[in-house]
PDB file of N, CA and C in Angstrom:
ATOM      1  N   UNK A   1     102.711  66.218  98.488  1.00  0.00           N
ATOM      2  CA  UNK A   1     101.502  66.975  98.774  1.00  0.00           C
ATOM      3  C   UNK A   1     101.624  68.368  98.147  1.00  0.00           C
ATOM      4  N   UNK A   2     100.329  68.605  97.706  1.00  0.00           N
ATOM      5  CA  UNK A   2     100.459  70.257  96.512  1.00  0.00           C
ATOM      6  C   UNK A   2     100.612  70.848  97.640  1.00  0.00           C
ATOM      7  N   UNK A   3     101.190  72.194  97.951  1.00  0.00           N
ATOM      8  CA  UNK A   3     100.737  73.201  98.449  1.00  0.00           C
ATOM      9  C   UNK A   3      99.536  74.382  98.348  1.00  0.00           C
ATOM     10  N   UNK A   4      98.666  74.781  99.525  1.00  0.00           N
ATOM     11  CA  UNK A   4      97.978  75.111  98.389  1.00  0.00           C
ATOM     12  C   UNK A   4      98.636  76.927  98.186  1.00  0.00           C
ATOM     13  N   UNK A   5      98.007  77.601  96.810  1.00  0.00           N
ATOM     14  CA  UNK A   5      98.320  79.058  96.776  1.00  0.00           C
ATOM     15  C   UNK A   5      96.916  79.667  97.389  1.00  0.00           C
ATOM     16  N   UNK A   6      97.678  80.680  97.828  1.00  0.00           N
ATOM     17  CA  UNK A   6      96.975  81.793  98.736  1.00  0.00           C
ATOM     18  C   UNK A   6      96.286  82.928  97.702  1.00  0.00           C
ATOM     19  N   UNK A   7      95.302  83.675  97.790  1.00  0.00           N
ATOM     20  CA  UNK A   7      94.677  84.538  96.932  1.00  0.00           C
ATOM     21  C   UNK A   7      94.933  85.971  97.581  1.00  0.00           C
ATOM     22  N   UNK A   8      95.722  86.582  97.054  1.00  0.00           N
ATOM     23  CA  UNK A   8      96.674  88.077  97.778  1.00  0.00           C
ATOM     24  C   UNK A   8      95.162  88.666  97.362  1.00  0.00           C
ATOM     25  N   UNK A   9      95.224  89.862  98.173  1.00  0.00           N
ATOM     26  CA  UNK A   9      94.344  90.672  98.022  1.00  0.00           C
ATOM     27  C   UNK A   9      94.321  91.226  96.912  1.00  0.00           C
ATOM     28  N   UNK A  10      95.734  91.689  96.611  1.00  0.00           N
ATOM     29  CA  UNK A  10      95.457  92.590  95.174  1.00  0.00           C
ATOM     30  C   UNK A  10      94.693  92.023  94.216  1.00  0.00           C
ATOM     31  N   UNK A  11      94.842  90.520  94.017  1.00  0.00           N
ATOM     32  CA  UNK A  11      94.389  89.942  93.478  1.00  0.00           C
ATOM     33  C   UNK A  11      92.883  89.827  93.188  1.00  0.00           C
ATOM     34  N   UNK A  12      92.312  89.866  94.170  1.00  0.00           N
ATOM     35  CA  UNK A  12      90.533  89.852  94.621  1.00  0.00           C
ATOM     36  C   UNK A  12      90.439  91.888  93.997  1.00  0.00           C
ATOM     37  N   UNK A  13      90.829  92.562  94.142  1.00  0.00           N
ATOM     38  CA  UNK A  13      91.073  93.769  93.757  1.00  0.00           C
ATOM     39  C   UNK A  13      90.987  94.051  92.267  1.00  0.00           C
ATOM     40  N   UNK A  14      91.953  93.757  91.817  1.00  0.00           N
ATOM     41  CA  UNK A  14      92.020  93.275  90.555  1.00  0.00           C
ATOM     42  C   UNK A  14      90.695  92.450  89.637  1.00  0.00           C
ATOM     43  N   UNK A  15      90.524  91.367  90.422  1.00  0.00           N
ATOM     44  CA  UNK A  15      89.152  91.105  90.165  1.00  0.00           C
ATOM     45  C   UNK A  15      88.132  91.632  89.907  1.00  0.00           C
ATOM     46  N   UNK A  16      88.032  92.094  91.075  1.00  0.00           N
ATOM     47  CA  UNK A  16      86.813  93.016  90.901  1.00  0.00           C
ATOM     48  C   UNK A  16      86.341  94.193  90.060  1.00  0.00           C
ATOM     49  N   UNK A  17      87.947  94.712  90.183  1.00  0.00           N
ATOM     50  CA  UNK A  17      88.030  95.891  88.864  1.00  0.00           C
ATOM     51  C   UNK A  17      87.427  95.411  87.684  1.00  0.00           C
ATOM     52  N   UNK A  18      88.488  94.015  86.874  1.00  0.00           N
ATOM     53  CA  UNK A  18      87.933  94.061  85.672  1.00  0.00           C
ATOM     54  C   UNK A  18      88.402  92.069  85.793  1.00  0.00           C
ATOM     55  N   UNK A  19      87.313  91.680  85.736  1.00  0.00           N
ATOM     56  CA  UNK A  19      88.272  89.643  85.503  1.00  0.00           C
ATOM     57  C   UNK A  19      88.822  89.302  84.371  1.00  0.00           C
ATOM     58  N   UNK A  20      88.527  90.026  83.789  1.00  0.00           N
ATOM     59  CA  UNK A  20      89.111  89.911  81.907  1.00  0.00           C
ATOM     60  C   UNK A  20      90.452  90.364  82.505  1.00  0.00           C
ATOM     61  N   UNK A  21      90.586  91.145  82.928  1.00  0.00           N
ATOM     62  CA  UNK A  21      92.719  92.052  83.280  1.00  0.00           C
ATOM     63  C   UNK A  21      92.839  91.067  84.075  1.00  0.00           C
ATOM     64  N   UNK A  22      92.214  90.527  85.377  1.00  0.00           N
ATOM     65  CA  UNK A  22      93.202  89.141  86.140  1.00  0.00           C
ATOM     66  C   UNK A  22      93.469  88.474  85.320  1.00  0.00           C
ATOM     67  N   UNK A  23      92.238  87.836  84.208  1.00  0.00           N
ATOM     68  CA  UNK A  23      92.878  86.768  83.720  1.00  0.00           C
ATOM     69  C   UNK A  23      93.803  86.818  82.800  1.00  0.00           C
ATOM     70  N   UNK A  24      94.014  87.845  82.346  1.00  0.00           N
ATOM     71  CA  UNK A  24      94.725  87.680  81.256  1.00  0.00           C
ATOM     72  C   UNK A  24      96.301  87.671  82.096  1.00  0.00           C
ATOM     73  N   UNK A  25      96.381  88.613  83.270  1.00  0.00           N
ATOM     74  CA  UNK A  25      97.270  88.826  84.325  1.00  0.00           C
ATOM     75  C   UNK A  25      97.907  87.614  85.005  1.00  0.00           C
ATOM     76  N   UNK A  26      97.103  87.345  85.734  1.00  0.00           N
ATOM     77  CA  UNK A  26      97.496  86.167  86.922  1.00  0.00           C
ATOM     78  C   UNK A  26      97.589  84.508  85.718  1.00  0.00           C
ATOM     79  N   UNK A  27      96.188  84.675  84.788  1.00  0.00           N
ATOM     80  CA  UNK A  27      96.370  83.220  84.287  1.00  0.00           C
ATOM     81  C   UNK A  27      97.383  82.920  82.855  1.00  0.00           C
ATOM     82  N   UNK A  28      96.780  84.596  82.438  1.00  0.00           N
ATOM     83  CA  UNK A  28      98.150  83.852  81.249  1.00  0.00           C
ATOM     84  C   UNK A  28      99.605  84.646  81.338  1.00  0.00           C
ATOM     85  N   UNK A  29      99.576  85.551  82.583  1.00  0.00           N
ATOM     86  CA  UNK A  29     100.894  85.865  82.444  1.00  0.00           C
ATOM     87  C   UNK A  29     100.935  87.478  81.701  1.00  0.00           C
ATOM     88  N   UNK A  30     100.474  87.505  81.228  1.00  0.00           N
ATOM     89  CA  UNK A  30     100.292  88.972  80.011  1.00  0.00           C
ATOM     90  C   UNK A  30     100.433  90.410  81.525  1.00  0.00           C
ATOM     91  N   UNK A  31     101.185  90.961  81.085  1.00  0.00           N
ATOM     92  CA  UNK A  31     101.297  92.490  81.881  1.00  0.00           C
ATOM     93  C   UNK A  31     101.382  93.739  81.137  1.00  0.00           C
ATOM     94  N   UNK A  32     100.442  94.280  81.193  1.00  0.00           N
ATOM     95  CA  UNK A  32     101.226  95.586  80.124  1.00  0.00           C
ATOM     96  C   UNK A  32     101.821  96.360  79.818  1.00  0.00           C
ATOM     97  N   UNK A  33     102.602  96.368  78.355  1.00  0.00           N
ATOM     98  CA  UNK A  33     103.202  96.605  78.211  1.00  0.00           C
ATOM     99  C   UNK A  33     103.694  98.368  78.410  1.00  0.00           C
ATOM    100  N   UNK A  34     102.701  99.309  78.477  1.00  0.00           N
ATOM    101  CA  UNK A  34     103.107 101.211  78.664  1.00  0.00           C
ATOM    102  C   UNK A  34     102.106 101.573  79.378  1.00  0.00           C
ATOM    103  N   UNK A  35     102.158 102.523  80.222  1.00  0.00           N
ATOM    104  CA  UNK A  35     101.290 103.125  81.140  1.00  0.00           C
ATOM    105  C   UNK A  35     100.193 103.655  80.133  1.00  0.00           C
ATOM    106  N   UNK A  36     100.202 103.687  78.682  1.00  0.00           N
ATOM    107  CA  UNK A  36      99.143 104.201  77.756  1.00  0.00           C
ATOM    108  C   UNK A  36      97.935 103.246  77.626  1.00  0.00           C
ATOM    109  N   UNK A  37      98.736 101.717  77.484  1.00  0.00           N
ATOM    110  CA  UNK A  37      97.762 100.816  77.821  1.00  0.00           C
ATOM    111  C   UNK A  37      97.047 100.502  79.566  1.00  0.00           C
ATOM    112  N   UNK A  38      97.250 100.754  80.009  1.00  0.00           N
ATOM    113  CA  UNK A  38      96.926 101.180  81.458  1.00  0.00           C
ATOM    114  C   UNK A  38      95.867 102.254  81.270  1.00  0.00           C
ATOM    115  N   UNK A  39      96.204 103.067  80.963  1.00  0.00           N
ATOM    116  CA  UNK A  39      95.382 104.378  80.327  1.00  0.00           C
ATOM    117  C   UNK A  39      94.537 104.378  79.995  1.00  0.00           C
ATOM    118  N   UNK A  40      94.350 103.611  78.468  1.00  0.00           N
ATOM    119  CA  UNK A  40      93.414 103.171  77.710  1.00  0.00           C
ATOM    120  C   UNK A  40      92.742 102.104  78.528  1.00  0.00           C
ATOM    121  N   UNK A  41      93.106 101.046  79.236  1.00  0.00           N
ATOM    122  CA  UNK A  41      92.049 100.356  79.976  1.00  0.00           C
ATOM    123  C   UNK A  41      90.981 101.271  81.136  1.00  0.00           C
ATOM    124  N   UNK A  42      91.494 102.113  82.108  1.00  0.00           N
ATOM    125  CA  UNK A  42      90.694 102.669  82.926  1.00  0.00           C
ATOM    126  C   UNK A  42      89.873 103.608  82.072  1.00  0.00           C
ATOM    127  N   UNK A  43      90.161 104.524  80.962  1.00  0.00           N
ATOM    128  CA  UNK A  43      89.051 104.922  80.059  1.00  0.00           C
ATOM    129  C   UNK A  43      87.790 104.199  79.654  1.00  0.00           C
ATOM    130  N   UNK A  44      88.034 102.844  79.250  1.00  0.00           N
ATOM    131  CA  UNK A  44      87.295 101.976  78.611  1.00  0.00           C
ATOM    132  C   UNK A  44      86.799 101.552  80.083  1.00  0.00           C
ATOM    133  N   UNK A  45      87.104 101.519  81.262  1.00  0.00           N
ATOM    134  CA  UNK A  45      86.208 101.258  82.392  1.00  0.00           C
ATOM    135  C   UNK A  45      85.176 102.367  82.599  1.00  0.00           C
ATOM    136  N   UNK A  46      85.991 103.281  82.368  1.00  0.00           N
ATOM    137  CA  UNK A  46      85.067 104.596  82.638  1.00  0.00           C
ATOM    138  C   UNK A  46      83.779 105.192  81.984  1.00  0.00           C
ATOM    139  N   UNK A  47      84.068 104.949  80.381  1.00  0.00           N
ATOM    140  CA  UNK A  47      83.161 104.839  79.541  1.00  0.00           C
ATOM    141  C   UNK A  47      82.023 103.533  79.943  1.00  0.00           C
ATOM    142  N   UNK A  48      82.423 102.288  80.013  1.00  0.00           N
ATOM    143  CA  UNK A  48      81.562 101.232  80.574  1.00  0.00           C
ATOM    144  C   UNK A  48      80.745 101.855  81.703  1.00  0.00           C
ATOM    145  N   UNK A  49      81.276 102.053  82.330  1.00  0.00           N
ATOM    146  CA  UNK A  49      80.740 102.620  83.861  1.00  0.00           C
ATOM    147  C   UNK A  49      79.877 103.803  83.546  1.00  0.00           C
ATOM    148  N   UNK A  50      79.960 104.690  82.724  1.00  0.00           N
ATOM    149  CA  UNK A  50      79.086 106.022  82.564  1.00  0.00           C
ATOM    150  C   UNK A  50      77.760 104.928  81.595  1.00  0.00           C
ATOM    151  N   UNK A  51      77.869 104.215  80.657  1.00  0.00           N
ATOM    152  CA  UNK A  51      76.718 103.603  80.150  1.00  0.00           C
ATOM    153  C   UNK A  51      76.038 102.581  80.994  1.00  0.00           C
ATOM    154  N   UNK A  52      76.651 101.695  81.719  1.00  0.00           N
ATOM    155  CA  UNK A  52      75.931 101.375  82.853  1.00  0.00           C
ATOM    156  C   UNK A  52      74.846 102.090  83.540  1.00  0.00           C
ATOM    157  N   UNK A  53      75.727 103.008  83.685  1.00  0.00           N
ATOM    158  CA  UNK A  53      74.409 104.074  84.991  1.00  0.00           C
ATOM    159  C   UNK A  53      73.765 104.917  84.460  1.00  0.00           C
ATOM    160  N   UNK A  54      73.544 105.543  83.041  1.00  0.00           N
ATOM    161  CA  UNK A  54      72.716 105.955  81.940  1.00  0.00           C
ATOM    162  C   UNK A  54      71.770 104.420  82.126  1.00  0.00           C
ATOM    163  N   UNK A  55      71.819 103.499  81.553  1.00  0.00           N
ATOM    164  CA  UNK A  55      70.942 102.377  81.507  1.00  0.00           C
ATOM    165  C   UNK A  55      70.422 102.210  82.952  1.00  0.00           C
ATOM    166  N   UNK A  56      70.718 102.155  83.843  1.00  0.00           N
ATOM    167  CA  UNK A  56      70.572 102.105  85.265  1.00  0.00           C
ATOM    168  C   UNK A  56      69.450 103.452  85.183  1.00  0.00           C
ATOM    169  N   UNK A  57      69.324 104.113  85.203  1.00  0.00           N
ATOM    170  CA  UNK A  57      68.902 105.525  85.388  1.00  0.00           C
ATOM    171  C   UNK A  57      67.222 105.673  84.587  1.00  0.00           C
ATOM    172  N   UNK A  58      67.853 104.918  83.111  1.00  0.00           N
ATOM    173  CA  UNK A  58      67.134 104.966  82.127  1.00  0.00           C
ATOM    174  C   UNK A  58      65.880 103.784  82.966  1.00  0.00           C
ATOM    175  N   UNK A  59      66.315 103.218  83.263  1.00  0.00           N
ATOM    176  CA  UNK A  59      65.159 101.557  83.355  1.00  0.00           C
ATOM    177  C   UNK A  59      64.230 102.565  84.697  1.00  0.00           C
ATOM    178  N   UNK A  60      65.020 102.824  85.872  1.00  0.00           N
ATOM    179  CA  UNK A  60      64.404 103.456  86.712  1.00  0.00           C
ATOM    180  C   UNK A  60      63.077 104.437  86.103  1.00  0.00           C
ATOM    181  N   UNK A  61      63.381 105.622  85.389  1.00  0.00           N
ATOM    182  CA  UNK A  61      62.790 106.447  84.855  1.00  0.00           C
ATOM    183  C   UNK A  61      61.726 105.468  84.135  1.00  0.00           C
ATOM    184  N   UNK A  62      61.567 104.487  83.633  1.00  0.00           N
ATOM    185  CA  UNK A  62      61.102 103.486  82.892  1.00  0.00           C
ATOM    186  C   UNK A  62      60.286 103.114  83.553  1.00  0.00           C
ATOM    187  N   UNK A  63      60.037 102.843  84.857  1.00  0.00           N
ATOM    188  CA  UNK A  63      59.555 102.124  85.890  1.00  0.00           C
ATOM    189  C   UNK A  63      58.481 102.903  86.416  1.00  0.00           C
ATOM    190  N   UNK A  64      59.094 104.590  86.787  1.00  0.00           N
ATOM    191  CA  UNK A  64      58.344 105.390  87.342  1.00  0.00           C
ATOM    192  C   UNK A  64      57.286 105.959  86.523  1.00  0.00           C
ATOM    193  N   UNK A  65      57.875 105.746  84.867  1.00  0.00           N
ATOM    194  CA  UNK A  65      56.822 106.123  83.890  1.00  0.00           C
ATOM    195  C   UNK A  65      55.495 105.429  83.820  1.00  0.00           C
ATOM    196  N   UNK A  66      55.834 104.153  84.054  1.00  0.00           N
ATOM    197  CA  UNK A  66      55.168 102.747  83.999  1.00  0.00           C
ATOM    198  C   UNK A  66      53.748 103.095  85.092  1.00  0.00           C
ATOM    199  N   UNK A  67      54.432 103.407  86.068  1.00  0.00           N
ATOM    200  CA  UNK A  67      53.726 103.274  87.980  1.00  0.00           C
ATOM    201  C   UNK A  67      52.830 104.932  87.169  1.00  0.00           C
ATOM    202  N   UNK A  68      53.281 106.202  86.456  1.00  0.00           N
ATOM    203  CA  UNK A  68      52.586 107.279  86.863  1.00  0.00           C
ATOM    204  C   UNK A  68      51.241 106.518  85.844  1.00  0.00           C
ATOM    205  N   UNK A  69      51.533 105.658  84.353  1.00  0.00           N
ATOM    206  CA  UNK A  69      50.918 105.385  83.598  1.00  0.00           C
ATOM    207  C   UNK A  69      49.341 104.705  84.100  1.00  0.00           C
ATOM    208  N   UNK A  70      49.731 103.709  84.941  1.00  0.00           N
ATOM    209  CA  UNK A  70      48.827 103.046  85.654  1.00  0.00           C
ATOM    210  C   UNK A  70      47.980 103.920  86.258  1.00  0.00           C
ATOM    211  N   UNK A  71      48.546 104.913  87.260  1.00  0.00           N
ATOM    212  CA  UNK A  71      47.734 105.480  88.021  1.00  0.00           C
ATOM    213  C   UNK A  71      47.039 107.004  87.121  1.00  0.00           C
ATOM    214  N   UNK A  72      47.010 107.171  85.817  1.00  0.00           N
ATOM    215  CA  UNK A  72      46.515 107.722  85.037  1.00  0.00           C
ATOM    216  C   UNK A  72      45.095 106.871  84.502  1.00  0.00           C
ATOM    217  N   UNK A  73      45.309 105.722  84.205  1.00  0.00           N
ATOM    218  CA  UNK A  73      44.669 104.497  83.782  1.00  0.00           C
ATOM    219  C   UNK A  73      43.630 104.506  85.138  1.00  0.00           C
ATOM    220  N   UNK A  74      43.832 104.214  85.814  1.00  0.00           N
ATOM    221  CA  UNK A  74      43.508 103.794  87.346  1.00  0.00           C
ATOM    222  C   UNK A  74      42.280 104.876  87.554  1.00  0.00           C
ATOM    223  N   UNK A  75      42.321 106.431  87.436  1.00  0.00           N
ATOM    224  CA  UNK A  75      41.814 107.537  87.473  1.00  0.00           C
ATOM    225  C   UNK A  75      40.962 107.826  86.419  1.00  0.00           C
ATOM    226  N   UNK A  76      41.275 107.046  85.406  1.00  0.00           N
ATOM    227  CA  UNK A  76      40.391 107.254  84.049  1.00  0.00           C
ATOM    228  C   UNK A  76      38.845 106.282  84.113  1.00  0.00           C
ATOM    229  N   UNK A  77      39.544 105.561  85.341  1.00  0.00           N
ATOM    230  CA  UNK A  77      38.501 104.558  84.670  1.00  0.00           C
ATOM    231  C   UNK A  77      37.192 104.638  86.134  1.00  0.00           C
ATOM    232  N   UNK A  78      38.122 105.268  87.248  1.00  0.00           N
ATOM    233  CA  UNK A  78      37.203 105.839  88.220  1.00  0.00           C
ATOM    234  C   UNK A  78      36.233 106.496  87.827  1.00  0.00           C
ATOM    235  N   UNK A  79      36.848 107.823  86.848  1.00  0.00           N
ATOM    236  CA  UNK A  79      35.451 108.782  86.424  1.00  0.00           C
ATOM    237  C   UNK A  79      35.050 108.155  85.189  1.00  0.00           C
ATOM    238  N   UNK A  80      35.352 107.013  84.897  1.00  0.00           N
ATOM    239  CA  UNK A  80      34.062 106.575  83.727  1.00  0.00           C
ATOM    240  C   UNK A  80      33.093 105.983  84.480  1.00  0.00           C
ATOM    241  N   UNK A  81      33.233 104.948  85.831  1.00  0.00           N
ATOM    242  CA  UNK A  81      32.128 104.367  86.676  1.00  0.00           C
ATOM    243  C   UNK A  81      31.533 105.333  86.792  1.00  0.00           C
ATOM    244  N   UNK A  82      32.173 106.101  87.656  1.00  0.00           N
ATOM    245  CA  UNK A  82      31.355 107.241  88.413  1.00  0.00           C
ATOM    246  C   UNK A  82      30.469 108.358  87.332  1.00  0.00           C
ATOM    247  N   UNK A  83      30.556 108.104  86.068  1.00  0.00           N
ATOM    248  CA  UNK A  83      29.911 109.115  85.091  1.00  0.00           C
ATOM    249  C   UNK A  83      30.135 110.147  85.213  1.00  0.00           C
TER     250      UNK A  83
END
């Protein structure tokens, strides 16, 4: 009978951080090699993470442009009925 393996927390941690680093971690074994590469990965999270929430930010602003647009539209077309 297999045993089964248990999923350590760090692990789910890890995950979540980045699944590309578990997998390369937990499935193929790969650890890295200098705290520079360590380094260079949380940069490249960080950078990810600052364009994320620029785009995040951006769509919002996008949205609200959208909603003031309408209600410009909306007002235009009141005082054309109304003459």
């Amino acid at each position: 009978m297999k045993v089964p393996r248990y999923v350590r927390a760090s692990e789910v941690r890890a995950y979540c951080y980045c699944a590309r680093g578990w997998w390369l971690q937990y499935v193929c074994g790969y650890e890295p090699q200098t705290t520079a590469d360590l380094e260079a990965g949380h940069e490249a999270h960080g950078r990810h993470a600052r364009t994320v929430l620029g785009a995040r930010r951006l769509r919002w602003l996008a949205w609200w442009a959208l909603v003031a647009a309408m209600a410009l539209v909306l007002a235009g077309a009141v005082l054309l009925v109304r003459g």
